[in-house]
Protein backbone atom coordinates (compact mmCIF):
# COMPACT_ATOMS: atom_id res chain seq x y z
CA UNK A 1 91.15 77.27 90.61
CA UNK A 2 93.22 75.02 88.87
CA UNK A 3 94.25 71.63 90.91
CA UNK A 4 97.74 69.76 90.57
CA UNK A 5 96.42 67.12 88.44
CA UNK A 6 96.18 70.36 85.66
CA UNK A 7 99.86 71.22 85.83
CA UNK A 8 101.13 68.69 83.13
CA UNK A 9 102.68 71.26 80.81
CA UNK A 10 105.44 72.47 83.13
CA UNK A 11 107.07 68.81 83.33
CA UNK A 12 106.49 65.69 86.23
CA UNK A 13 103.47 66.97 88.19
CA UNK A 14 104.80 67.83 92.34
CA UNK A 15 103.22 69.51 95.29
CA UNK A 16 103.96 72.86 95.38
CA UNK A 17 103.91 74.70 98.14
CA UNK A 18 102.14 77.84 99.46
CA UNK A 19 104.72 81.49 99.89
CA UNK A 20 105.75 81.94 102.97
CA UNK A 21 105.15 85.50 102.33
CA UNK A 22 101.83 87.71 102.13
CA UNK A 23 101.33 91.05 101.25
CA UNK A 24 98.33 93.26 101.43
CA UNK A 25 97.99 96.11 99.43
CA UNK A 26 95.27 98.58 101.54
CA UNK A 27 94.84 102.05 98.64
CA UNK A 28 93.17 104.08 101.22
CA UNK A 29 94.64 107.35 102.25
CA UNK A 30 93.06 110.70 104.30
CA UNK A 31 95.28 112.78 101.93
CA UNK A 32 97.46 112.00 98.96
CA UNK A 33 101.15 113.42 99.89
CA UNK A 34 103.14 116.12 97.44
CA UNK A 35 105.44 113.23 96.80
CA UNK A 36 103.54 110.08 96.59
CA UNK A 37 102.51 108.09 93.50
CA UNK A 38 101.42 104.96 95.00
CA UNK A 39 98.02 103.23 94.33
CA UNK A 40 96.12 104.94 96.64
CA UNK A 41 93.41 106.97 97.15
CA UNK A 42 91.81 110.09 99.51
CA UNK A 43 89.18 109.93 100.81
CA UNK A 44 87.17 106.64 100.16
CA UNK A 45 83.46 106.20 99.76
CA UNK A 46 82.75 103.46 103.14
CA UNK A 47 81.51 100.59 100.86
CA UNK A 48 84.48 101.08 98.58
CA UNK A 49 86.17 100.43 101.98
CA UNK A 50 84.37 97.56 103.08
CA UNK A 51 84.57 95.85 99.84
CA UNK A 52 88.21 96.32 99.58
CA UNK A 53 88.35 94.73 102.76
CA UNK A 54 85.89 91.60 102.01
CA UNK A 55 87.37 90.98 98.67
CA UNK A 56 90.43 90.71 100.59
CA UNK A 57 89.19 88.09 102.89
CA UNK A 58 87.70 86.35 100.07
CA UNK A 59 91.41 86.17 98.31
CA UNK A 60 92.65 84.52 101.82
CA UNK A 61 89.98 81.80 101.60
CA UNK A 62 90.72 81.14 97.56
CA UNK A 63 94.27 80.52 98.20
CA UNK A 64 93.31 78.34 101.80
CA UNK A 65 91.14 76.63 99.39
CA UNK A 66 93.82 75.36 96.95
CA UNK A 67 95.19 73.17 99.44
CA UNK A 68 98.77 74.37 99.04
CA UNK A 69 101.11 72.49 102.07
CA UNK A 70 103.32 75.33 103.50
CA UNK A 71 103.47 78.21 106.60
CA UNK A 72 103.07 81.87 106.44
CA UNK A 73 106.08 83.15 108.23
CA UNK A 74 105.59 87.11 107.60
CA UNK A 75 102.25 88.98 106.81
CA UNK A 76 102.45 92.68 105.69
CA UNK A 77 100.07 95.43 105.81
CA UNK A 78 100.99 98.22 103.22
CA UNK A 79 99.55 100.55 101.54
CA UNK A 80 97.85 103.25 101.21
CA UNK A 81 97.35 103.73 105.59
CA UNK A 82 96.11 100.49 106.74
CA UNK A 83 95.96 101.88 109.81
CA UNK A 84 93.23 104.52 109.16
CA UNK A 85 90.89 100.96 109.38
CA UNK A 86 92.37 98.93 112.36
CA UNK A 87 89.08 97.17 112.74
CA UNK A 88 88.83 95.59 109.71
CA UNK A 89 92.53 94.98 109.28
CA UNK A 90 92.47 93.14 112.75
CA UNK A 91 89.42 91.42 111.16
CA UNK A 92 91.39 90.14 108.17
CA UNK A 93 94.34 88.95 110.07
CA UNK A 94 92.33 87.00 111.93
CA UNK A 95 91.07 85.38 108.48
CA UNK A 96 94.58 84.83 107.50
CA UNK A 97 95.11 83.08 110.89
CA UNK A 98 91.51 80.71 110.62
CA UNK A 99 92.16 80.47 107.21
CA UNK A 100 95.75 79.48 106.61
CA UNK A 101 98.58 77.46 109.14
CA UNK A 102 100.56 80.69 110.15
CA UNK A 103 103.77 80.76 112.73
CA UNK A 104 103.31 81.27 115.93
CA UNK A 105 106.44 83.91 115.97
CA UNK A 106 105.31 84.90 112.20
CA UNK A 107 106.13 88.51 111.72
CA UNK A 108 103.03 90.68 111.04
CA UNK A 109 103.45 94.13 110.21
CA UNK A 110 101.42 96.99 109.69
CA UNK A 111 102.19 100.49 108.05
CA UNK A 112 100.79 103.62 109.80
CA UNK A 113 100.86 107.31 109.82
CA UNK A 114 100.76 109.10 112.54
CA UNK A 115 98.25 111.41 112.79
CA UNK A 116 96.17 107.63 112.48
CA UNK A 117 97.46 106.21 115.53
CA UNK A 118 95.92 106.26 118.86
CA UNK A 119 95.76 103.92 121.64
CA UNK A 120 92.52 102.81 120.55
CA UNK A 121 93.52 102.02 116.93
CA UNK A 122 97.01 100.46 117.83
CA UNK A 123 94.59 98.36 120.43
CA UNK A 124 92.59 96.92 117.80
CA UNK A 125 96.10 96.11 115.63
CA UNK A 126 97.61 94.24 118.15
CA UNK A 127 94.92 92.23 119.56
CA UNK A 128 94.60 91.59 116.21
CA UNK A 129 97.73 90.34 115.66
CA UNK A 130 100.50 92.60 114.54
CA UNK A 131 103.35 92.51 116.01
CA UNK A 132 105.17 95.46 114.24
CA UNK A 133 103.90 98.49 113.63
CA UNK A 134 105.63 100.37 110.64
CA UNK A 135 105.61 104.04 110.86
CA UNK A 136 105.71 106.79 108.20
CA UNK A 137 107.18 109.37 110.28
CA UNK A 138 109.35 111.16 107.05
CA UNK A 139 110.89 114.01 109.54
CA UNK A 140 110.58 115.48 112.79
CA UNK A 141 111.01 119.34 110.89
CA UNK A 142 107.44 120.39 110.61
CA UNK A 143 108.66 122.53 107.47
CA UNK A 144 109.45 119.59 105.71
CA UNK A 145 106.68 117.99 106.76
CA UNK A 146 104.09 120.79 105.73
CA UNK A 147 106.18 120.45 102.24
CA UNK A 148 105.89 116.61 101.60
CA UNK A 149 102.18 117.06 102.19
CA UNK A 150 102.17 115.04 105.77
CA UNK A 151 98.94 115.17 107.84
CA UNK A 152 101.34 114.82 110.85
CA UNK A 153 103.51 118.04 112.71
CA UNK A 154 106.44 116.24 114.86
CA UNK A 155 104.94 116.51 118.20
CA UNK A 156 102.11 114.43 117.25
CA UNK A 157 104.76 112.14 115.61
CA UNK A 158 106.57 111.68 118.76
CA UNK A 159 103.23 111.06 120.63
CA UNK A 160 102.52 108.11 118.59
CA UNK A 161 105.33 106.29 118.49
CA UNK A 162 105.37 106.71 122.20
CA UNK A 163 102.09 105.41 122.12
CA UNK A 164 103.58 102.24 120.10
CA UNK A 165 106.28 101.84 122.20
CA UNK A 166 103.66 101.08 124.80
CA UNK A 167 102.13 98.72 123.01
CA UNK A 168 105.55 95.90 122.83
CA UNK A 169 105.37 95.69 119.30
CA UNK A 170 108.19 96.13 117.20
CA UNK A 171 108.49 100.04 115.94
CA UNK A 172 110.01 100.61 112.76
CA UNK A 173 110.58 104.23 111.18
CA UNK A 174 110.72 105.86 107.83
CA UNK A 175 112.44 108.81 107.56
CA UNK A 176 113.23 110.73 104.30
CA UNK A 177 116.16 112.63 103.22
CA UNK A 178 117.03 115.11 100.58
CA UNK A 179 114.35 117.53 100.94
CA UNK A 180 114.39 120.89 99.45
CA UNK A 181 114.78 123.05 102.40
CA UNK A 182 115.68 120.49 104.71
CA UNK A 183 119.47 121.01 106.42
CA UNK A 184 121.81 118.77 107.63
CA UNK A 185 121.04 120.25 111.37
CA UNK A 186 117.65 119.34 110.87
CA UNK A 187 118.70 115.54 109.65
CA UNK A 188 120.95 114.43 112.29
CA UNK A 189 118.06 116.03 114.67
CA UNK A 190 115.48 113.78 112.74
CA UNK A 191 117.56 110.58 113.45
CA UNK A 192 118.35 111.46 117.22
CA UNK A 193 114.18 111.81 117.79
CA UNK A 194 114.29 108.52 115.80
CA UNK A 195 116.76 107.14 118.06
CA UNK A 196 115.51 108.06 121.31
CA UNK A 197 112.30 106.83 120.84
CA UNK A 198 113.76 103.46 120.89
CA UNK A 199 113.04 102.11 117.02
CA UNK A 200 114.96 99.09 116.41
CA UNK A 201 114.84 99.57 112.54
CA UNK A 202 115.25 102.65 110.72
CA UNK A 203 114.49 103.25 106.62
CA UNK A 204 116.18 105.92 105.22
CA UNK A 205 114.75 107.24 101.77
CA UNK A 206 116.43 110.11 99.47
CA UNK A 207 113.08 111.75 98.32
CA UNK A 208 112.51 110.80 94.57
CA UNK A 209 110.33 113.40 92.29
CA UNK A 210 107.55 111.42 90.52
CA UNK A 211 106.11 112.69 87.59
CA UNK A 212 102.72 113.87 87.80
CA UNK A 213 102.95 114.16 91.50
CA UNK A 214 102.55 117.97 92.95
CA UNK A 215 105.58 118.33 94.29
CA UNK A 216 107.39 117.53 90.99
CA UNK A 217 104.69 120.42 90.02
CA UNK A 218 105.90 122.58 92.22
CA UNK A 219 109.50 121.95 90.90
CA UNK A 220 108.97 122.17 87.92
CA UNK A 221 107.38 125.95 88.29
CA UNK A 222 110.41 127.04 90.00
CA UNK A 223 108.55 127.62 93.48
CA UNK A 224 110.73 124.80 94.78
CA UNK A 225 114.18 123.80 94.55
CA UNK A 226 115.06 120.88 92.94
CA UNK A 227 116.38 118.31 95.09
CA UNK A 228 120.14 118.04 95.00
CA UNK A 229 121.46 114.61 94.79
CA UNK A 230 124.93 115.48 96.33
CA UNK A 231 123.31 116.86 99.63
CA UNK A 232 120.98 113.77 99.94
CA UNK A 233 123.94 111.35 100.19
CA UNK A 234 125.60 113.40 102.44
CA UNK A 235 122.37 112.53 104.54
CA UNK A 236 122.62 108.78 103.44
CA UNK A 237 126.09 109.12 104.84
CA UNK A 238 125.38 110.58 107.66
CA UNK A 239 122.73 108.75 109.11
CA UNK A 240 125.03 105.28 108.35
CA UNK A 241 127.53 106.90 110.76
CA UNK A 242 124.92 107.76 113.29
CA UNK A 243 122.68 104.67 113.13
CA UNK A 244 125.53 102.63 113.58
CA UNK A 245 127.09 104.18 116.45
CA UNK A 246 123.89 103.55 118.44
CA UNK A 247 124.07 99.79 117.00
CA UNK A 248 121.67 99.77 113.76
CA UNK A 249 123.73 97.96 111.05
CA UNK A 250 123.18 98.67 107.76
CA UNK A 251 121.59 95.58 106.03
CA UNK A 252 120.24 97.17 102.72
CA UNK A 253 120.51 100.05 100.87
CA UNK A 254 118.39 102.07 103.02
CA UNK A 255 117.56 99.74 105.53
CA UNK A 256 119.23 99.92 109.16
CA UNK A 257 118.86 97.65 112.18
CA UNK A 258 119.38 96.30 115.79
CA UNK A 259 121.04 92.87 114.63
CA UNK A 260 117.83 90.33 114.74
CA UNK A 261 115.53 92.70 114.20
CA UNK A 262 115.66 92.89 110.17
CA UNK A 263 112.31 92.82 108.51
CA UNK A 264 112.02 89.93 107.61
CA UNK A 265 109.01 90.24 105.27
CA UNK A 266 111.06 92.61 103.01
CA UNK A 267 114.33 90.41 103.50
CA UNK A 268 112.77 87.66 101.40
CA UNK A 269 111.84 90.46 98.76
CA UNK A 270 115.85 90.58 98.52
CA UNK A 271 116.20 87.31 98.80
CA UNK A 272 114.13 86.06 95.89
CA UNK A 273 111.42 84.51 98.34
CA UNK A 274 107.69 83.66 96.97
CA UNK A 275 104.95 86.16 97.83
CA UNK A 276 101.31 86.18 97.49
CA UNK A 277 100.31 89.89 96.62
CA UNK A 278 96.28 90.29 97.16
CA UNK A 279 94.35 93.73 97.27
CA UNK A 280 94.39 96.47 94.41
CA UNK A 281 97.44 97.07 92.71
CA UNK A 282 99.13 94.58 94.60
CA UNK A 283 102.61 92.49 93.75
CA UNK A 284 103.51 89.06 93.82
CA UNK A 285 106.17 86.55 93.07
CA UNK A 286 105.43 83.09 92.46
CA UNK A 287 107.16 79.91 91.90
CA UNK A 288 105.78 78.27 88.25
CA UNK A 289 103.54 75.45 89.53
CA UNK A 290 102.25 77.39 92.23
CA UNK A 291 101.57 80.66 89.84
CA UNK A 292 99.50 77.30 87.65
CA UNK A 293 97.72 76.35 90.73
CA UNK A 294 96.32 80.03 90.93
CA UNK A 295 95.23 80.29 87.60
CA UNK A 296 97.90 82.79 86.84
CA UNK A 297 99.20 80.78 83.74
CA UNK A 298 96.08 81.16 81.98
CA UNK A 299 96.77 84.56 81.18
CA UNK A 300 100.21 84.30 79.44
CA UNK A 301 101.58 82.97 76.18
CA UNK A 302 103.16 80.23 74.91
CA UNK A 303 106.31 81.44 76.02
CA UNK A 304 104.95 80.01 79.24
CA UNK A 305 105.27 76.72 78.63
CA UNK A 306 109.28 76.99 77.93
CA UNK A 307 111.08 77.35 80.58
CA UNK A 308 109.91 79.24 83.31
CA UNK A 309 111.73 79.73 86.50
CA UNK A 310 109.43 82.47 88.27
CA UNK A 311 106.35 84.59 87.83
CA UNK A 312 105.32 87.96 88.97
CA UNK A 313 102.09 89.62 88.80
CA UNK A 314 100.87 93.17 89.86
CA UNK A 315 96.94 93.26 90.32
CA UNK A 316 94.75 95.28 88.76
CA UNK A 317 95.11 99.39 90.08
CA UNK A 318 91.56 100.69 90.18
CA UNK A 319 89.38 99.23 93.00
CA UNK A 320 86.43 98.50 90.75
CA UNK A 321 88.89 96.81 88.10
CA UNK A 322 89.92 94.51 90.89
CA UNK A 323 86.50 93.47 92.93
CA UNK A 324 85.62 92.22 89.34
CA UNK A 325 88.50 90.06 89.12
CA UNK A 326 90.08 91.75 86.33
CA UNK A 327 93.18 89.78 85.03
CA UNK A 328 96.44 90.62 86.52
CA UNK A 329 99.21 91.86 84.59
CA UNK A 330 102.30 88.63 84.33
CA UNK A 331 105.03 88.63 83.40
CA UNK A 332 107.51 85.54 83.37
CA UNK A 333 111.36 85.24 83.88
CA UNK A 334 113.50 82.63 82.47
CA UNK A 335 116.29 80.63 84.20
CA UNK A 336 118.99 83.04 83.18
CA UNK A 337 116.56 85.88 83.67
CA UNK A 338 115.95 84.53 87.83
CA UNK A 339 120.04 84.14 88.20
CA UNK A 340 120.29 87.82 87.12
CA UNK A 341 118.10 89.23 89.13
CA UNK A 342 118.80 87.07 92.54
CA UNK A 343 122.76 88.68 91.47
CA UNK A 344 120.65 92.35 91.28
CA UNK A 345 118.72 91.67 94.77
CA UNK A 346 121.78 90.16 96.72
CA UNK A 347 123.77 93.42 95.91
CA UNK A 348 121.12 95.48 97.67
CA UNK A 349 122.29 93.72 100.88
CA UNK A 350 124.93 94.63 102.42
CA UNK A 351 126.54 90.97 102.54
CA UNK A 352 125.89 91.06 99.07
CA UNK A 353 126.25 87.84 96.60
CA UNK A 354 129.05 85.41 96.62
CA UNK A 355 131.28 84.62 93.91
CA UNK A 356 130.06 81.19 92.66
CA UNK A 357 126.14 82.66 92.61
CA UNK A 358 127.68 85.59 90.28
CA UNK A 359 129.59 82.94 88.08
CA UNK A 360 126.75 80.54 87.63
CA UNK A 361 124.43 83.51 86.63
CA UNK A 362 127.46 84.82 83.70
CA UNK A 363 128.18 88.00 85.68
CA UNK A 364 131.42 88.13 86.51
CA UNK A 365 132.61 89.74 83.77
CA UNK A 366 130.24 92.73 84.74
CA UNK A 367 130.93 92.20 88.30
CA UNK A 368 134.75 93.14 87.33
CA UNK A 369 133.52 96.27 85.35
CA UNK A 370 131.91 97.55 88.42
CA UNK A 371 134.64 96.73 90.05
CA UNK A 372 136.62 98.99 87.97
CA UNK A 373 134.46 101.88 88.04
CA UNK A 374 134.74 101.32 91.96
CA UNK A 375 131.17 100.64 92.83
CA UNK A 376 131.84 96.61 93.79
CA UNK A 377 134.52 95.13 95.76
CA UNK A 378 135.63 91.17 95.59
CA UNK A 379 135.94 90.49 99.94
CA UNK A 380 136.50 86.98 100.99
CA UNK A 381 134.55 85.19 98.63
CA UNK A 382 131.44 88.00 97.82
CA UNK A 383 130.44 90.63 95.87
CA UNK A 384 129.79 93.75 97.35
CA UNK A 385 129.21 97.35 96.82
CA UNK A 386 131.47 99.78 97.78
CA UNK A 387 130.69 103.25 99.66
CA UNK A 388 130.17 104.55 96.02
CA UNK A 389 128.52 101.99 94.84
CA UNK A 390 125.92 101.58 97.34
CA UNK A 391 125.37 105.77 97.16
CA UNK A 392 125.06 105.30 92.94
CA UNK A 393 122.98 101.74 93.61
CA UNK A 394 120.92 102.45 90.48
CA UNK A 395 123.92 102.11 88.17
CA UNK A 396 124.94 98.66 89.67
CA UNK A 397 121.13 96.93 89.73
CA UNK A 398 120.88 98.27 85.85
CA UNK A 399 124.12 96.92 84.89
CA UNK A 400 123.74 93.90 86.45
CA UNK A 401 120.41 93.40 85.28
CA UNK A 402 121.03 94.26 81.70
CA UNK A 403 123.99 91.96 82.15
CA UNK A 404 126.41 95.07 80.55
């Protein structure tokens, strides 16, 4: 690993610090859903497990190892279903806590499914160390369940998020609207259950067809409606109205909850924070002289040593690619580049970005074109998006990105 003392091409030679953030990227599934085109995989061979696992722990110690001053605030689970392995997930937050200086209130979350949660398994995740358990619950409809490919029926969904609710941690749901077949009857029913199981924070997702995926297969041979775009923000609208009537504010685009209980992992996402992305296929954001510190800068040109203000990476996909340390795919973003996108990010949030940050990045002229296409509103010093805007959110983050 490279030490400070090597970072003389990117100007006077600081201390940079260590993320605050750290994701974990965990590919193993029991099934692969009719709508999902994550990295993952069904079905795992045990050492494939185990090594996923180790070579995770190994990451921790590398980056413990660079000395970096700085506190983990939020640690994040994803995948994949982490929770199909709560031992050894336990077992590697416990190597992020020897291994690194992480807050005592740090938020540590862990995705689930649940047909993979028992009292057992959410045991072994708390006493591990999470604090908030993340659950892919989709829909309480068992038809739409059976047609997104879910291992779960709703009763046993219900079961374990009782079961989490027992636990103290923080619940958070996913829910997914937009489904062929699924009514708007069956939606508001799917956010009551979602309500009166207590979760504090509710994601809403209109389901997206992915190519390749067999859903978009199923589609595409006329077996299945196509999703209609129209009826899914309908649900989008709905479930604002309801969420917020039982006191879930909207604070992103599909992001709703209890004031103080935002996820604050994903917040810094929106927020431009540094993240440390470790496992297969895994995504990370890093400021220049730390991205030099971890040997990042060794794979990119010479555009690298211009000017620099951030640097993502997404690991290598395939498991075998990544135990072997394949290099990571990086991409850097210039000054102008980081103001555009922190402009793109803020207008995900509902408090969106204020009018100084939009003028120092060049945007206001497209600001005022979205403005008169009525997807942004000028309120009290900030950009935001309008009703439409936020339902059409594509169409701002392009044109704000492309700076058009």
């Amino acid at each position: 690993m490279t030490t400070h003392a090597d970072i003389t091409e990117f100007g006077e030679v600081g201390a940079p610090g260590m993320p605050a953030h750290l994701y974990f990227h965990v590919p193993f599934c029991a099934s692969k859903c009719s709508y999902c085109d994550f990295n993952s995989v069904a079905s795992a061979d045990v050492q494939d497990v185990l090594a996923v696992f180790k070579g995770m722990e190994a990451e921790v110690r590398r980056w413990a190892a660079s000395a970096l001053p700085g506190v983990i605030e939020t640690v994040y689970v994803g995948g994949g279903t982490p929770s199909l392995h709560p031992g050894p997930v336990a077992e590697l937050l416990g190597r992020v806590r020897e291994e690194l200086t992480v807050r005592r209130d740090a938020e540590i979350t862990v995705e689930a499914n649940p047909d993979s949660l028992t009292s057992a398994s959410l045991g072994a995740l708390t006493e591990g160390g999470a604090n908030r358990i993340s659950v892919g619950v989709q829909a309480f409809d068992d038809g739409v369940l059976r047609l997104l490919g879910r291992r779960h029926d709703a009763r046993q969904a219900r079961h374990a998020l009782t079961l989490v609710g027992e636990t103290g941690a923080e619940l958070a749901i996913d829910l997914m609207c937009g489904v062929p077949g699924q009514t708007m009857t069956s939606w508001a029913e799917s956010l009551e259950e979602a309500l009166d199981v207590g979760a504090r924070h509710v994601s809403v997702y209109p389901l997206a067809l992915e190519e390749g995926t067999p859903l978009a297969a199923l589609v595409a041979s006329g077996r299945v409606p196509e999703p209609d775009s129209d009826v899914a923000a309908e649900m989008m609208l709905l479930a604002d109205k309801r969420l917020a009537e039982a006191g879930l504010a909207r604070y992103e685009v599909a992001n709703w909850a209890v004031p103080g209980h935002e996820a604050r992992h994903n917040s810094a996402y929106w927020t431009g924070g540094s993240y440390i992305g470790i496992g297969p296929g895994a995504h990370g954001m890093l400021e220049p002289r730390v991205a030099a510190v971890s040997g990042l800068y060794a794979q990119v040109g010479p555009r690298a040593k211009v000017d620099v203000a951030r640097v993502r990476y997404a690991n290598a996909t395939g498991i075998e690619r990544w135990l072997s340390a394949s290099p990571a795919e990086v991409e850097t973003l210039s000054t102008p580049e980081v103001a555009r996108e922190d402009v793109m990010l803020a207008m995900r949030l509902v408090r969106g970005a204020s009018a100084e940050q939009v003028a120092k990045a060049g945007l206001a002229d497209v600001l005022e074109s979205l403005a008169a296409d009525d997807l942004v509103e000028l309120d009290a010093g900030r950009w935001r998006t309008t009703q439409r805007g936020w339902l059409l959110g594509n169409e701002v983050f392009g044109r704000v990105w492309s700076g058009a």
